[in-house]
N, C-alpha and C. Protein backbone atom coordinates (compact mmCIF):
# COMPACT_ATOMS: atom_id res chain seq x y z
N UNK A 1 104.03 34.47 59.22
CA UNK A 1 103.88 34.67 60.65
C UNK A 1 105.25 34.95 61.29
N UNK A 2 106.35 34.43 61.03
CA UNK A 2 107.69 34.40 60.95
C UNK A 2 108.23 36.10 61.05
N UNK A 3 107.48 36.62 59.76
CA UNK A 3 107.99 37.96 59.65
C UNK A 3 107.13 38.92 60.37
N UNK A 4 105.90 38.45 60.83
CA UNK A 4 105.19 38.82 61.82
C UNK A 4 105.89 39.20 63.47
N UNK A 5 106.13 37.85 63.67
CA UNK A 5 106.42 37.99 64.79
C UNK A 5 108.20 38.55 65.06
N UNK A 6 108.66 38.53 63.85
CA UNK A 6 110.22 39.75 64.00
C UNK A 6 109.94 41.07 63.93
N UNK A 7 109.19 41.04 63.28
CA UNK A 7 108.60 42.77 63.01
C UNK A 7 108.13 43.31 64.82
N UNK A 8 107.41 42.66 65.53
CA UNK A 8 107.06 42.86 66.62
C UNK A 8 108.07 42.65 67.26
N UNK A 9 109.04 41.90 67.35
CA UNK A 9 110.00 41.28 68.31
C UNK A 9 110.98 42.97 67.97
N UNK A 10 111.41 43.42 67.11
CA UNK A 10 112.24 44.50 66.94
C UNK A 10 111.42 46.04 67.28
N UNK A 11 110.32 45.73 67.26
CA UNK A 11 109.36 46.94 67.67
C UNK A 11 109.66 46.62 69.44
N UNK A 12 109.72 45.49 69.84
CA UNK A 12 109.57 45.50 71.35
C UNK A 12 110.66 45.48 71.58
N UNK A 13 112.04 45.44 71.18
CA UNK A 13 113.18 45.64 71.31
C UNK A 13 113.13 47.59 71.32
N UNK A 14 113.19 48.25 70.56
CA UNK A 14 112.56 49.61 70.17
C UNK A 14 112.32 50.28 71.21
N UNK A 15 110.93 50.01 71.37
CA UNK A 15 109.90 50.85 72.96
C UNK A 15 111.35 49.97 74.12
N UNK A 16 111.69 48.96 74.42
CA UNK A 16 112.38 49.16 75.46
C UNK A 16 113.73 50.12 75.84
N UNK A 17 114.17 50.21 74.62
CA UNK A 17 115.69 51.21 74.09
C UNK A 17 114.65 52.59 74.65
N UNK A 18 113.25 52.46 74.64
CA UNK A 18 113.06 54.21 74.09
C UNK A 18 112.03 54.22 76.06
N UNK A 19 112.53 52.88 76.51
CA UNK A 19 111.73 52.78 78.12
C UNK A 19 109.97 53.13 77.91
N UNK A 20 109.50 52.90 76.89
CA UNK A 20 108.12 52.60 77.11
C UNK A 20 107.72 50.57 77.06
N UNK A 21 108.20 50.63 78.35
CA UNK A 21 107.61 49.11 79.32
C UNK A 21 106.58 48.72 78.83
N UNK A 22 105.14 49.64 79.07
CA UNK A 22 104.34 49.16 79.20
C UNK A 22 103.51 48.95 77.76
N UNK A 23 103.91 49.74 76.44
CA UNK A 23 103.88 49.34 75.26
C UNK A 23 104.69 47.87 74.61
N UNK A 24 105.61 47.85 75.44
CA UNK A 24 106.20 46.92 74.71
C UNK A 24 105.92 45.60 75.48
N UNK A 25 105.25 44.92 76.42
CA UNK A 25 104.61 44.26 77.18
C UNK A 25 103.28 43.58 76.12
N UNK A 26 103.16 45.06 75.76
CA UNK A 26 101.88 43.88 74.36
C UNK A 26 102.68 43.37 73.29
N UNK A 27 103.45 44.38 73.04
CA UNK A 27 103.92 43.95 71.61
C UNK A 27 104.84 42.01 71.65
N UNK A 28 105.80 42.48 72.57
CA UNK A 28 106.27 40.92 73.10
C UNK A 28 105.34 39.67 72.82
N UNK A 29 103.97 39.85 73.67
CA UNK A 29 102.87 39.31 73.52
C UNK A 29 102.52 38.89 72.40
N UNK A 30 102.66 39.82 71.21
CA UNK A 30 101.70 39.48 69.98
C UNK A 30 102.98 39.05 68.93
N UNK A 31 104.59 39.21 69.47
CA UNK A 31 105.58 38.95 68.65
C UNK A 31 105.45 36.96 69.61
N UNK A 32 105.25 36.50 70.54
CA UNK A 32 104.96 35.24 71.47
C UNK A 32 103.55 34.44 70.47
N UNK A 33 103.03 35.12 70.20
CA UNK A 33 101.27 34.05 69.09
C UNK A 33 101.59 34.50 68.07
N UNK A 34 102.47 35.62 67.14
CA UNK A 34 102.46 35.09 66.12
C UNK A 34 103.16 33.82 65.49
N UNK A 35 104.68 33.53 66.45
CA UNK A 35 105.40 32.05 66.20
C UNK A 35 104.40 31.26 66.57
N UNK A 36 103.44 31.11 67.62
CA UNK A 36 102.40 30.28 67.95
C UNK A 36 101.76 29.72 66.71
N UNK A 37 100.89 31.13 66.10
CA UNK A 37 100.22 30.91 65.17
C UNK A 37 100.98 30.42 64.29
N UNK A 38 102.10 30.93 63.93
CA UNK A 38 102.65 30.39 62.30
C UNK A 38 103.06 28.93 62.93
N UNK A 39 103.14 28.39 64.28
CA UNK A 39 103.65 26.53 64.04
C UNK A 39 102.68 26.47 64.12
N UNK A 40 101.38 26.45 64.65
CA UNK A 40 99.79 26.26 64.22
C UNK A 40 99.84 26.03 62.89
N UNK A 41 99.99 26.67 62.22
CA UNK A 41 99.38 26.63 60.97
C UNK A 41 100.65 26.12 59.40
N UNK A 42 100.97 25.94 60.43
CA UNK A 42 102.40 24.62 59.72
C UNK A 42 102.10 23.74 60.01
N UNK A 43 101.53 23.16 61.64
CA UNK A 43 101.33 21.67 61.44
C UNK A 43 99.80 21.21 60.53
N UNK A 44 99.31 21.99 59.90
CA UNK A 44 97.74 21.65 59.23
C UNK A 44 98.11 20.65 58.14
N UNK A 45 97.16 19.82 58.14
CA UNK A 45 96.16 19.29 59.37
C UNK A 45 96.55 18.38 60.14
N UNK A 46 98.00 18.37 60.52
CA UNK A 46 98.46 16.76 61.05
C UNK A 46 99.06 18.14 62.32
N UNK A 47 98.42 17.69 63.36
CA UNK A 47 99.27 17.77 64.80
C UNK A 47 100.79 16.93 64.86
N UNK A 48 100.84 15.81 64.80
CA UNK A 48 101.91 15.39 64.78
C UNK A 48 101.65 14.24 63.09
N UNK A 49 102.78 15.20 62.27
CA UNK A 49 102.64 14.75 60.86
C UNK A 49 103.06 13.26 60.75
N UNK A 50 101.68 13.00 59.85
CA UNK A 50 101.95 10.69 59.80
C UNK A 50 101.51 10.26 60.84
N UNK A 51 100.71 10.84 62.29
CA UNK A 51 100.84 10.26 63.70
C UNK A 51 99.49 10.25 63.90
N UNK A 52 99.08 11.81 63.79
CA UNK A 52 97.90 12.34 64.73
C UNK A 52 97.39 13.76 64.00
N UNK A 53 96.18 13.52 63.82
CA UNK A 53 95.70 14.66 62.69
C UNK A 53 94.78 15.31 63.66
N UNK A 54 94.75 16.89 63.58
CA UNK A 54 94.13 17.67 64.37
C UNK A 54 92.58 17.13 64.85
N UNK A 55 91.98 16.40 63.44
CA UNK A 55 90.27 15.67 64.02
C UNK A 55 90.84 14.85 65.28
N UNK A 56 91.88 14.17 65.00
CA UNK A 56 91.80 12.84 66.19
C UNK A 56 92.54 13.30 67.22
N UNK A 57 93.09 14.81 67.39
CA UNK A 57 93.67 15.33 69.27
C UNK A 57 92.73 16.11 69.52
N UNK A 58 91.52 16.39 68.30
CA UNK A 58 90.60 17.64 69.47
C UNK A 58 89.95 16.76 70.57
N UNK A 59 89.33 17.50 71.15
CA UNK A 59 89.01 17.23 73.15
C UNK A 59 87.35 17.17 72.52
N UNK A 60 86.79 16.37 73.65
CA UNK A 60 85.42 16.21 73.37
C UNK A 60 84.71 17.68 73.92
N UNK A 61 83.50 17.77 73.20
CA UNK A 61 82.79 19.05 73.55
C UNK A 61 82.34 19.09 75.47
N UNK A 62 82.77 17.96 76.07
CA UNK A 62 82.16 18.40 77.43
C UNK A 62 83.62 18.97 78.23
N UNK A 63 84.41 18.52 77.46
CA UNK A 63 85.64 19.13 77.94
C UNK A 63 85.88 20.44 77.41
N UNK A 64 85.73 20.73 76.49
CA UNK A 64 85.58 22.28 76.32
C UNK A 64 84.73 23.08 76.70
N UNK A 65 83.38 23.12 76.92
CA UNK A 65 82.41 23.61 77.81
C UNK A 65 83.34 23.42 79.42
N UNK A 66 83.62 22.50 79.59
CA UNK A 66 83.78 23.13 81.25
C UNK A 66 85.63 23.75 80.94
N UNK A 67 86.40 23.87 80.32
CA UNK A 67 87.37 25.01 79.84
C UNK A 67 87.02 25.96 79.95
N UNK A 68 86.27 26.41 78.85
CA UNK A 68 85.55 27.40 79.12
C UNK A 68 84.63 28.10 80.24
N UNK A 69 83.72 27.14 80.98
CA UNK A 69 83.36 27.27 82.26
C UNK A 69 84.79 28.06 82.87
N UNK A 70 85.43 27.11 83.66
CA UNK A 70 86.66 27.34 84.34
C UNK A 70 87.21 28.41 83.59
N UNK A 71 87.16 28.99 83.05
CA UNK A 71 88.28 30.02 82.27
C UNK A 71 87.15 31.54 82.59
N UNK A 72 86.18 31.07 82.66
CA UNK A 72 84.93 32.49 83.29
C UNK A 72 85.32 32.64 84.39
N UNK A 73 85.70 31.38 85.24
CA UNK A 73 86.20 32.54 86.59
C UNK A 73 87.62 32.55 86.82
N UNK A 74 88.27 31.48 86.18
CA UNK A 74 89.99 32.10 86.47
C UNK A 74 90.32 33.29 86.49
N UNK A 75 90.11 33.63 85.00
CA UNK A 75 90.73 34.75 84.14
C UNK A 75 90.42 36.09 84.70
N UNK A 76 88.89 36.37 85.49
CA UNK A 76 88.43 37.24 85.76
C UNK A 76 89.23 37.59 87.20
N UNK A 77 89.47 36.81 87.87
CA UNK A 77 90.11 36.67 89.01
C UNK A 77 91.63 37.05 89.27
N UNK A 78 92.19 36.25 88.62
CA UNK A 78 93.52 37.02 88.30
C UNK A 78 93.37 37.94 87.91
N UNK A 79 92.95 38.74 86.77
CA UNK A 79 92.96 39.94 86.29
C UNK A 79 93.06 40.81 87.91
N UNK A 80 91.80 40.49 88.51
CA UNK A 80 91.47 41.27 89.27
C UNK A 80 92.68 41.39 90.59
N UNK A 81 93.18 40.13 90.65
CA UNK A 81 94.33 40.26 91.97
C UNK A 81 95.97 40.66 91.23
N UNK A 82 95.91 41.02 89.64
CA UNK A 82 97.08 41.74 89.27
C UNK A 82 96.58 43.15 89.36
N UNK A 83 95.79 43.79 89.28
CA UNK A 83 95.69 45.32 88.71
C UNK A 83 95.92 45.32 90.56
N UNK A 84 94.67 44.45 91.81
CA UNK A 84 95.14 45.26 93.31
C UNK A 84 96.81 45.11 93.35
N UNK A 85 97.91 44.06 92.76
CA UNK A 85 99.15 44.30 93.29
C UNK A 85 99.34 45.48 92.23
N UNK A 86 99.70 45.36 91.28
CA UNK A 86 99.77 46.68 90.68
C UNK A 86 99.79 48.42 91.04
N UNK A 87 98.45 47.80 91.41
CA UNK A 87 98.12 49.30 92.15
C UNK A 87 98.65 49.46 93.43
N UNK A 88 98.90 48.50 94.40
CA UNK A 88 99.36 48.65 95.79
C UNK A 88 98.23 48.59 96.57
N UNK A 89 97.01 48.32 96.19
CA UNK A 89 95.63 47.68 97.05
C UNK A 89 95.73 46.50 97.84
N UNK A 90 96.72 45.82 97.22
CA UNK A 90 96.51 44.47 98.06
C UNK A 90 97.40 44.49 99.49
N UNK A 91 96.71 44.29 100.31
CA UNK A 91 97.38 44.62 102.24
C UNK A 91 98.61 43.92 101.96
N UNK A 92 99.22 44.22 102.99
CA UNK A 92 101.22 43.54 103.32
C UNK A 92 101.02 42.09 103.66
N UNK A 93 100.19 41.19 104.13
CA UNK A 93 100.04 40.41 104.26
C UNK A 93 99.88 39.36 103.17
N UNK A 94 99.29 39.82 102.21
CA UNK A 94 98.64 39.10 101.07
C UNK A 94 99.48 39.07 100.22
N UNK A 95 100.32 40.18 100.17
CA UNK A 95 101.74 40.65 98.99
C UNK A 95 102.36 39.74 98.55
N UNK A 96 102.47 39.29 97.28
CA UNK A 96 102.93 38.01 96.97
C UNK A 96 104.62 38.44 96.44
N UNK A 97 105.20 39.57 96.21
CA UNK A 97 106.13 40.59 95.63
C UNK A 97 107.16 40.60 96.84
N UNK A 98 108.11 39.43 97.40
CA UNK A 98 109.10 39.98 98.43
C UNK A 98 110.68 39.70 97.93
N UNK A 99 111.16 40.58 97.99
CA UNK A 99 112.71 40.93 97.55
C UNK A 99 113.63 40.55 98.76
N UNK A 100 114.86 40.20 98.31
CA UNK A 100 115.55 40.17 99.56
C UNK A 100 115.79 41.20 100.14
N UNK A 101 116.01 42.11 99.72
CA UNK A 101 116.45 43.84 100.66
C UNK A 101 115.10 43.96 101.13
N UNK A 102 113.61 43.74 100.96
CA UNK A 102 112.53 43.60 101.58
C UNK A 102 112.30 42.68 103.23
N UNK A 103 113.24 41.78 102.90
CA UNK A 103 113.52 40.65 103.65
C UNK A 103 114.43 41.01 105.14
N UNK A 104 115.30 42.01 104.31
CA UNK A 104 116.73 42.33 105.76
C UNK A 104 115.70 43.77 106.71
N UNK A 105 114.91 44.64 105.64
CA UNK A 105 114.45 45.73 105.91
C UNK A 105 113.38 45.21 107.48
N UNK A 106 113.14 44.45 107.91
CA UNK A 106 112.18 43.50 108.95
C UNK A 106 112.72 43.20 109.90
């Protein structure tokens, strides 16, 4: 996972030298879970080794059902209030994006 996530980390180094942003925005991403994944899967099966074994930190199933609940409308939501700033949909009021030269320009 190690060589995973360098391989991506130098690819997203790459697209930025070559100014494709918005390619290298995933790649970052997937070079960020593969170290994830590879300490995931180093600590197996002990979360904290000699302490705490992955059976005894998982979360009970009503806590993951409402995670999941809650994560049906977070996720959808944000999505939806990054693409209006993105795009410039969202009114001047709501604009969460203020710079100081934004600031003197008033």
């Amino acid at each position: 996972m190690v060589a995973v996530s360098a391989a991506f980390g130098a690819l997203t180094l790459w697209l930025l030298w070559t100014n494709r942003f918005e390619f290298a925005r995933y790649t970052s991403g997937i070079a960020v879970g593969a170290i994830l994944a590879g300490w995931v899967l180093a600590q197996r099966p002990d979360f904290l080794p000699g302490k705490l074994s992955l059976q005894d930190a998982a979360a009970g199933n009503s806590t993951l059902v409402v995670l999941v609940l809650a994560l049906l409308v977070i996720v959808p939501a944000i999505a939806v209030l990054f693409r209006l700033t993105l795009e410039g949909r969202l009114p001047e009021q709501f604009h969460p994006i203020v710079t100081v030269d934004d600031r003197r320009d008033r």
